[in-house]
C-alpha atoms as a PDB file:
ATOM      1  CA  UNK A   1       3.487 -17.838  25.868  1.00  0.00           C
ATOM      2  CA  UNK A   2       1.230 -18.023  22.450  1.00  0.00           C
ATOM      3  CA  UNK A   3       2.160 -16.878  19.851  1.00  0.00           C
ATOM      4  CA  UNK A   4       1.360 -13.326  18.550  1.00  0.00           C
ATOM      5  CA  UNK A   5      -1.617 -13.257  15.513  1.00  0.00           C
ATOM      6  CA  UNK A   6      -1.123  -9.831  14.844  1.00  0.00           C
ATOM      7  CA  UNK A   7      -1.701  -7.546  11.750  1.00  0.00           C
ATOM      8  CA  UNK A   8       1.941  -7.082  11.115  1.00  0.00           C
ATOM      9  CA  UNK A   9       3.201 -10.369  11.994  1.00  0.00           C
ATOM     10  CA  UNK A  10       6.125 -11.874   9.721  1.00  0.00           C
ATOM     11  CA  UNK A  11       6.760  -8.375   8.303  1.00  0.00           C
ATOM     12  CA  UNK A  12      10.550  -7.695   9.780  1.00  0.00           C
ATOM     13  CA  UNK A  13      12.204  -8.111   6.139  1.00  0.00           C
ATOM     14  CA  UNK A  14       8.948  -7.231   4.314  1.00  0.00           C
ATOM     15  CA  UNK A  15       8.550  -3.772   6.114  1.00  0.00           C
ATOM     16  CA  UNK A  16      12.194  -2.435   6.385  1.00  0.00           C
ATOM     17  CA  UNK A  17      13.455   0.623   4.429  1.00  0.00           C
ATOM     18  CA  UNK A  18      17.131   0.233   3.017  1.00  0.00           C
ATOM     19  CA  UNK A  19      19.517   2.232   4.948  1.00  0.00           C
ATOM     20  CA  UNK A  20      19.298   5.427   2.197  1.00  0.00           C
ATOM     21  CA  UNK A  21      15.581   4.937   2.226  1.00  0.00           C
ATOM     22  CA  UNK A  22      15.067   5.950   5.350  1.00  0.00           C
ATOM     23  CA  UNK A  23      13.520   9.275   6.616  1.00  0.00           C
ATOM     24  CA  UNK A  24      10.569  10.842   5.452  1.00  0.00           C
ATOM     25  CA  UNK A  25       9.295  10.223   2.138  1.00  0.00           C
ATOM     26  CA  UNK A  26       8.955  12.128  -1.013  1.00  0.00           C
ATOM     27  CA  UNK A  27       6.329  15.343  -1.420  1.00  0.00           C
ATOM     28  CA  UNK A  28       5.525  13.828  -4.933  1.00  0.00           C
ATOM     29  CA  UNK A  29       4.383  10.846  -3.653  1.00  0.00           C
ATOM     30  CA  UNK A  30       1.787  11.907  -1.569  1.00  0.00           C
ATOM     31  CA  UNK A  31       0.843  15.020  -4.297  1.00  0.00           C
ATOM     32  CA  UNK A  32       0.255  12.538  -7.568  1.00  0.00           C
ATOM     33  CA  UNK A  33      -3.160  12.746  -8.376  1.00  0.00           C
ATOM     34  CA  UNK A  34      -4.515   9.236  -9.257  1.00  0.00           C
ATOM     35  CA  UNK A  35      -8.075   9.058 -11.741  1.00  0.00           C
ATOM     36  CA  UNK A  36     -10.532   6.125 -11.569  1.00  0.00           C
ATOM     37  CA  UNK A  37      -8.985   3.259 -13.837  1.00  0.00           C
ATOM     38  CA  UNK A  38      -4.698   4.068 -13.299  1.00  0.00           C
ATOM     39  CA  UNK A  39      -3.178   1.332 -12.877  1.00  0.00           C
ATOM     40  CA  UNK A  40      -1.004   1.168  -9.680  1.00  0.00           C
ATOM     41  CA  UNK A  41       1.299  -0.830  -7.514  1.00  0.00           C
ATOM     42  CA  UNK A  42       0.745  -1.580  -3.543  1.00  0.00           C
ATOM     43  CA  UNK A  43       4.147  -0.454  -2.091  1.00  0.00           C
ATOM     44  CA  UNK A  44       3.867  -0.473   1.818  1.00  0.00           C
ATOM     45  CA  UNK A  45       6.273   2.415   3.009  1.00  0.00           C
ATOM     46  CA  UNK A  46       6.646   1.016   6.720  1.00  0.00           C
ATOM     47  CA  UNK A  47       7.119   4.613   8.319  1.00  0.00           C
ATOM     48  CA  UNK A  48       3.293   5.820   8.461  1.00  0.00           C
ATOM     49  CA  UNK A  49       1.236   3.376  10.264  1.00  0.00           C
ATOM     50  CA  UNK A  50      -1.726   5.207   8.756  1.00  0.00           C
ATOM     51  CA  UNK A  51      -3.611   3.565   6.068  1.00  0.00           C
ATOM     52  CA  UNK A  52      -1.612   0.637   5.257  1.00  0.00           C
ATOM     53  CA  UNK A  53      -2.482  -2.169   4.058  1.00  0.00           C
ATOM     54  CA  UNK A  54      -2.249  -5.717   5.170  1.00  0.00           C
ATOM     55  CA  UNK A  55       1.060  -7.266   3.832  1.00  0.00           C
ATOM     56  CA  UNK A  56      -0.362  -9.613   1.216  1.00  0.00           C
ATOM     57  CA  UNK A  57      -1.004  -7.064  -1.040  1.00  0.00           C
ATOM     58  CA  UNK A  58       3.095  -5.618  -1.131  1.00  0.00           C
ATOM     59  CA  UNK A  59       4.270  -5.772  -4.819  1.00  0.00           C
ATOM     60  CA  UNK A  60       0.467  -6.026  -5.709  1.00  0.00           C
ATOM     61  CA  UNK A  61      -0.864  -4.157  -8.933  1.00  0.00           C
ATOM     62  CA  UNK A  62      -4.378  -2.943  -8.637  1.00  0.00           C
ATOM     63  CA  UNK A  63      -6.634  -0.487 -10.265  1.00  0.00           C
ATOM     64  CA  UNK A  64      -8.009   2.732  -8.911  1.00  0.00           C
ATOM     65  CA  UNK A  65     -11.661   2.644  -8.725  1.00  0.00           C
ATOM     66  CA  UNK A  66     -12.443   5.629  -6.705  1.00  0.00           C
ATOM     67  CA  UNK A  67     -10.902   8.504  -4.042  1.00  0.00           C
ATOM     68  CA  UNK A  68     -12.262   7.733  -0.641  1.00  0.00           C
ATOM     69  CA  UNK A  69     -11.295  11.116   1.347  1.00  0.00           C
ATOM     70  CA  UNK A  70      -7.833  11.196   1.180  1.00  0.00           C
ATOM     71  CA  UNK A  71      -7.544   7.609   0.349  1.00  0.00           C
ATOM     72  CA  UNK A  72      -8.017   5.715  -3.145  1.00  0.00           C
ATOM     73  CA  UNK A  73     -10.298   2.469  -3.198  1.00  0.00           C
ATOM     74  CA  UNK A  74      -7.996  -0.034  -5.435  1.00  0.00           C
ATOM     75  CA  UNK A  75      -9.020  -3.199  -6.736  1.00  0.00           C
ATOM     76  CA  UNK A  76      -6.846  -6.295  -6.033  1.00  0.00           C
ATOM     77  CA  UNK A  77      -7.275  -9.440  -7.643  1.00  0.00           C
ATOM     78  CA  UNK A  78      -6.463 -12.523  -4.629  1.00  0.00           C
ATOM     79  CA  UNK A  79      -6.572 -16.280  -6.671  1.00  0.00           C
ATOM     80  CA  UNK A  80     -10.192 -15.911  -8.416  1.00  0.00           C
ATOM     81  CA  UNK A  81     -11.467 -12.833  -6.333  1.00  0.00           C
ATOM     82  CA  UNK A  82     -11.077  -9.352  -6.391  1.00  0.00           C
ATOM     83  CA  UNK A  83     -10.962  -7.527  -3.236  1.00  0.00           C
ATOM     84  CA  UNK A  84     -11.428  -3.511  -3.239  1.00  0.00           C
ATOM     85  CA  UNK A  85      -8.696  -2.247  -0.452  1.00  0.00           C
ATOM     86  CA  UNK A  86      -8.671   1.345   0.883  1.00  0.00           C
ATOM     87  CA  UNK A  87      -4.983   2.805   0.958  1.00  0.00           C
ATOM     88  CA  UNK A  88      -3.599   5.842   1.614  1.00  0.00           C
ATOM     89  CA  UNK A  89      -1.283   7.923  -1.064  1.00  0.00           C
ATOM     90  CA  UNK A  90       1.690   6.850   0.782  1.00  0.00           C
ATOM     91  CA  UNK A  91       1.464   2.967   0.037  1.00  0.00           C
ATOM     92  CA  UNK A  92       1.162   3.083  -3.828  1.00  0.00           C
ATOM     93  CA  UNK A  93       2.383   4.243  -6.765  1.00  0.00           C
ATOM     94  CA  UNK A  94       2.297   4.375 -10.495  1.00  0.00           C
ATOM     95  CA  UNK A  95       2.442   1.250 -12.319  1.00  0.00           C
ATOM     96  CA  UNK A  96       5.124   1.936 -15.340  1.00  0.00           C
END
């Protein structure tokens, strides 16, 4: 049987919640209000499918250029390029 190409392919480790992590996540999370040019970092949180983006850009930091519905558009630089991702609230957070 082939092998399996798909979007969340080599992601067991990368995608797992520690055993106190687990659950819902925070209200705050979701409820931070990002503005055009915050600087934030791409954590995938593996429980909501919804908006998340592919698994190169975990540990990522990117800047907010814009709010896309509910979603932000971030800027991500990959080698010499910069790619603008969409993610949802529940995949980043501040950079510190």
């Amino acid at each position: 049987m082939p092998l399996s190409h798909g979007y969340r392919r080599k992601t067991r480790a990368l995608l797992r919640k520690k055993v106190r992590e687990r659950g819902k996540s925070s209200l705050s999370r979701l409820l931070y209000e990002y503005k055009p040019g915050d600087k934030v970092v791409i954590e995938i949180d593996p429980s909501v499918h919804k908006g998340m983006p592919h698994r190169r850009y975990q540990g990522r930091v990117g800047l907010i250029v814009a709010k896309r519905g509910r979603s932000y558009e971030v800027s991500v630089t990959q080698g010499d390029t910069s790619k603008l991702i969409i993610v949802r609230p529940e995949h980043i957070k501040p950079f510190s």
